[in-house]
C-alpha atoms as a PDB file:
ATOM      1  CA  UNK A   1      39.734  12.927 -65.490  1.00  0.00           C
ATOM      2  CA  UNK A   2      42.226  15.251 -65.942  1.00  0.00           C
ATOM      3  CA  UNK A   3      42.499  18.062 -68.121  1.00  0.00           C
ATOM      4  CA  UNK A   4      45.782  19.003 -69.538  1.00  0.00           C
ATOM      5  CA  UNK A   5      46.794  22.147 -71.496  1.00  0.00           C
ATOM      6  CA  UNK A   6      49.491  22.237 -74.217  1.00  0.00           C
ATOM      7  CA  UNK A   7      52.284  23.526 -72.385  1.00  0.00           C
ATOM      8  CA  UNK A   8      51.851  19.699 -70.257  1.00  0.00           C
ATOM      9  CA  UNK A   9      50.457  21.062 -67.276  1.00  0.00           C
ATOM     10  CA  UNK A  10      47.339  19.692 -65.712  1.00  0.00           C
ATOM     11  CA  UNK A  11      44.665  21.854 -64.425  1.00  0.00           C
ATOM     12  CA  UNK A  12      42.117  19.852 -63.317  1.00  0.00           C
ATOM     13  CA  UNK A  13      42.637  16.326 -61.450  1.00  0.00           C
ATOM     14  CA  UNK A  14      39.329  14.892 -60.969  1.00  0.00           C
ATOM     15  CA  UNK A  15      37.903  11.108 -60.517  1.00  0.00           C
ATOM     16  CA  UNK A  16      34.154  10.452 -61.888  1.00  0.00           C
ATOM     17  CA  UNK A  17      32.901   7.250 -61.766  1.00  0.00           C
ATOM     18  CA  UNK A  18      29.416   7.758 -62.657  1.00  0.00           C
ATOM     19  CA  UNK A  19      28.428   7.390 -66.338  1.00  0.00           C
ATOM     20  CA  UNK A  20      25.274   9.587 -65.908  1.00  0.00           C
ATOM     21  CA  UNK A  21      24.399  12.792 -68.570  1.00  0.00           C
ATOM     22  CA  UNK A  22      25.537  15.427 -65.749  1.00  0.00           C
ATOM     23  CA  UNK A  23      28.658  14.205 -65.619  1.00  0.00           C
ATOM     24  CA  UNK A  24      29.475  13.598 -69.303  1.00  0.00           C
ATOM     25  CA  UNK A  25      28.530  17.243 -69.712  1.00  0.00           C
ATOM     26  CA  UNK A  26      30.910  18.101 -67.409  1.00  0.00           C
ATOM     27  CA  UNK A  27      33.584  16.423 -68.195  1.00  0.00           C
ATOM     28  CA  UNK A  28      33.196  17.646 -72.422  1.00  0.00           C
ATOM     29  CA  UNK A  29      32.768  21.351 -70.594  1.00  0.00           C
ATOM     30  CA  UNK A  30      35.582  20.758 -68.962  1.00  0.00           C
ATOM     31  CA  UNK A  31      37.845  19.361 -72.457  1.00  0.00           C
ATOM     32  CA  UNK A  32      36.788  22.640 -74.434  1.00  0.00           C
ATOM     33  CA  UNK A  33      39.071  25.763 -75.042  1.00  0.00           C
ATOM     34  CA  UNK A  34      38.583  28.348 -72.256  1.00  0.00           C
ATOM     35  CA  UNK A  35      37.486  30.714 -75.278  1.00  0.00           C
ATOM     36  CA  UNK A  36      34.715  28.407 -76.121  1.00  0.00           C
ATOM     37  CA  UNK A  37      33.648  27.954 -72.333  1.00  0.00           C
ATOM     38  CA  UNK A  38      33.037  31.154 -72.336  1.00  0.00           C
ATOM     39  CA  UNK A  39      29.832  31.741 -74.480  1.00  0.00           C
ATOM     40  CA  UNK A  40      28.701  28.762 -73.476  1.00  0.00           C
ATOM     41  CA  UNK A  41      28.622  29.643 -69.981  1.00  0.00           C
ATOM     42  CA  UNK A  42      27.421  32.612 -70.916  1.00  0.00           C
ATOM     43  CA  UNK A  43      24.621  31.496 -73.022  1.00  0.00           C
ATOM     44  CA  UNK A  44      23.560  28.914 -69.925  1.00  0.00           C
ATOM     45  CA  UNK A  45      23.356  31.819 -67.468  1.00  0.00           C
ATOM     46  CA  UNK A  46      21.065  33.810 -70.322  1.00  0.00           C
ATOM     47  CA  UNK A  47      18.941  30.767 -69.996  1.00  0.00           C
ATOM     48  CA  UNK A  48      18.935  30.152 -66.509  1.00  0.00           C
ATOM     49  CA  UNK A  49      18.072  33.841 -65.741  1.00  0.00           C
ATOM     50  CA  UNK A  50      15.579  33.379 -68.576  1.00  0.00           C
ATOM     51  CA  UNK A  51      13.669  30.913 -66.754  1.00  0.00           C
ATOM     52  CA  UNK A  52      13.376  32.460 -63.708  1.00  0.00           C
ATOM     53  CA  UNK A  53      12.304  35.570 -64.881  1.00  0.00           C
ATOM     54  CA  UNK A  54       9.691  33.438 -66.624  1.00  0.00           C
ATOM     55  CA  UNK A  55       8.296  32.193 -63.941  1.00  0.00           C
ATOM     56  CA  UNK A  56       8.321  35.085 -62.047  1.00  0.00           C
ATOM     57  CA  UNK A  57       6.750  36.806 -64.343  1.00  0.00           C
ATOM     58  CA  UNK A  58       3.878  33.980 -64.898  1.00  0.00           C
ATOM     59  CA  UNK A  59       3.077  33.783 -61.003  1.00  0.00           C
ATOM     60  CA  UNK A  60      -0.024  35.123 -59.842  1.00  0.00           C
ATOM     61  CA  UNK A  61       0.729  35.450 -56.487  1.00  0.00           C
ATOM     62  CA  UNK A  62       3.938  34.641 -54.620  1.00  0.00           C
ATOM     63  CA  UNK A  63       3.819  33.572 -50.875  1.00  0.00           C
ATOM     64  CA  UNK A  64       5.386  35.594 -48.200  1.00  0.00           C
ATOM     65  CA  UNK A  65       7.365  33.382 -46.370  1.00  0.00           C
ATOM     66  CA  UNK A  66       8.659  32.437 -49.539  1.00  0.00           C
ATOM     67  CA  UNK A  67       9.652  36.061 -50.310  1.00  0.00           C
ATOM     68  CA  UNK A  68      11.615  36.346 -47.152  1.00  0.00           C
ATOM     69  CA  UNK A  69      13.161  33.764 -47.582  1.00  0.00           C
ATOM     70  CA  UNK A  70      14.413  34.197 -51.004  1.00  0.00           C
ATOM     71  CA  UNK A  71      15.612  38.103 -49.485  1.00  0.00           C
ATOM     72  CA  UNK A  72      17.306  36.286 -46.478  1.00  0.00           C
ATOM     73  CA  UNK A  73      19.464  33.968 -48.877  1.00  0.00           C
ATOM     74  CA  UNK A  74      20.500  36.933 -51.049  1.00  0.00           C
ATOM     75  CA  UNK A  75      21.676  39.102 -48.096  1.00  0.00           C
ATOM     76  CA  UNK A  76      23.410  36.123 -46.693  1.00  0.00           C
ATOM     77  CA  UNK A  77      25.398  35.499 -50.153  1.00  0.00           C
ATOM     78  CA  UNK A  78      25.779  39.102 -50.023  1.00  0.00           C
ATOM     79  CA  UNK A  79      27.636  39.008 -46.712  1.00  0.00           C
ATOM     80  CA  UNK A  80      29.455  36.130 -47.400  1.00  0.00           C
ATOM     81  CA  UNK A  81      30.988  37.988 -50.541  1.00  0.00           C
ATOM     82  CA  UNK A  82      31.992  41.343 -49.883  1.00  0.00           C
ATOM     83  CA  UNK A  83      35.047  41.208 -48.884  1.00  0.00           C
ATOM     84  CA  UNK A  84      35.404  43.038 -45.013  1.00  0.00           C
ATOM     85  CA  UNK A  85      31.827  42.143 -43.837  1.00  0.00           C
ATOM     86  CA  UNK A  86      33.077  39.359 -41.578  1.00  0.00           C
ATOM     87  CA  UNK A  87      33.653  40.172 -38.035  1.00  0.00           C
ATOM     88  CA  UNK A  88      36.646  39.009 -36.735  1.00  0.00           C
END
């Protein structure tokens, strides 16, 4: 698939060979006007962040381990982020 803007340049060069739901979403994502990506994107991560405040909120209790593991993921995506916390 590849995904080619008016002025005839290609942005995105990609081979899917698989005829499953995931990847016909992706590729109609993927054919719609960077100004319609947008809200949906947006409206995806609403949902997403939705769901798992849902479910946090609906837990009666939430295992430990579980908890540090969660915090140990986050600070690790943290590091890897911020620009300057490698050491060289």
């Amino acid at each position: 698939m590849s995904l080619v803007i008016s002025d005839g340049s290609t942005v995105l060069a990609a081979s899917y060979h698989s005829n499953s739901f995931g990847t016909e979403m992706i590729e109609t994502f993927a054919t719609l006007h960077p100004v319609q990506q947008a809200p949906v994107a947006t409206c995806f991560t609403w949902g997403m962040t939705t769901r798992g405040a849902a479910a946090v909120f609906l837990a009666k209790e939430v295992r430990r381990d579980l908890l540090n593991t969660i915090l140990g993921f986050s600070i690790l995506m943290t590091l890897d982020v911020a620009p300057g916390s490698r050491p060289r």
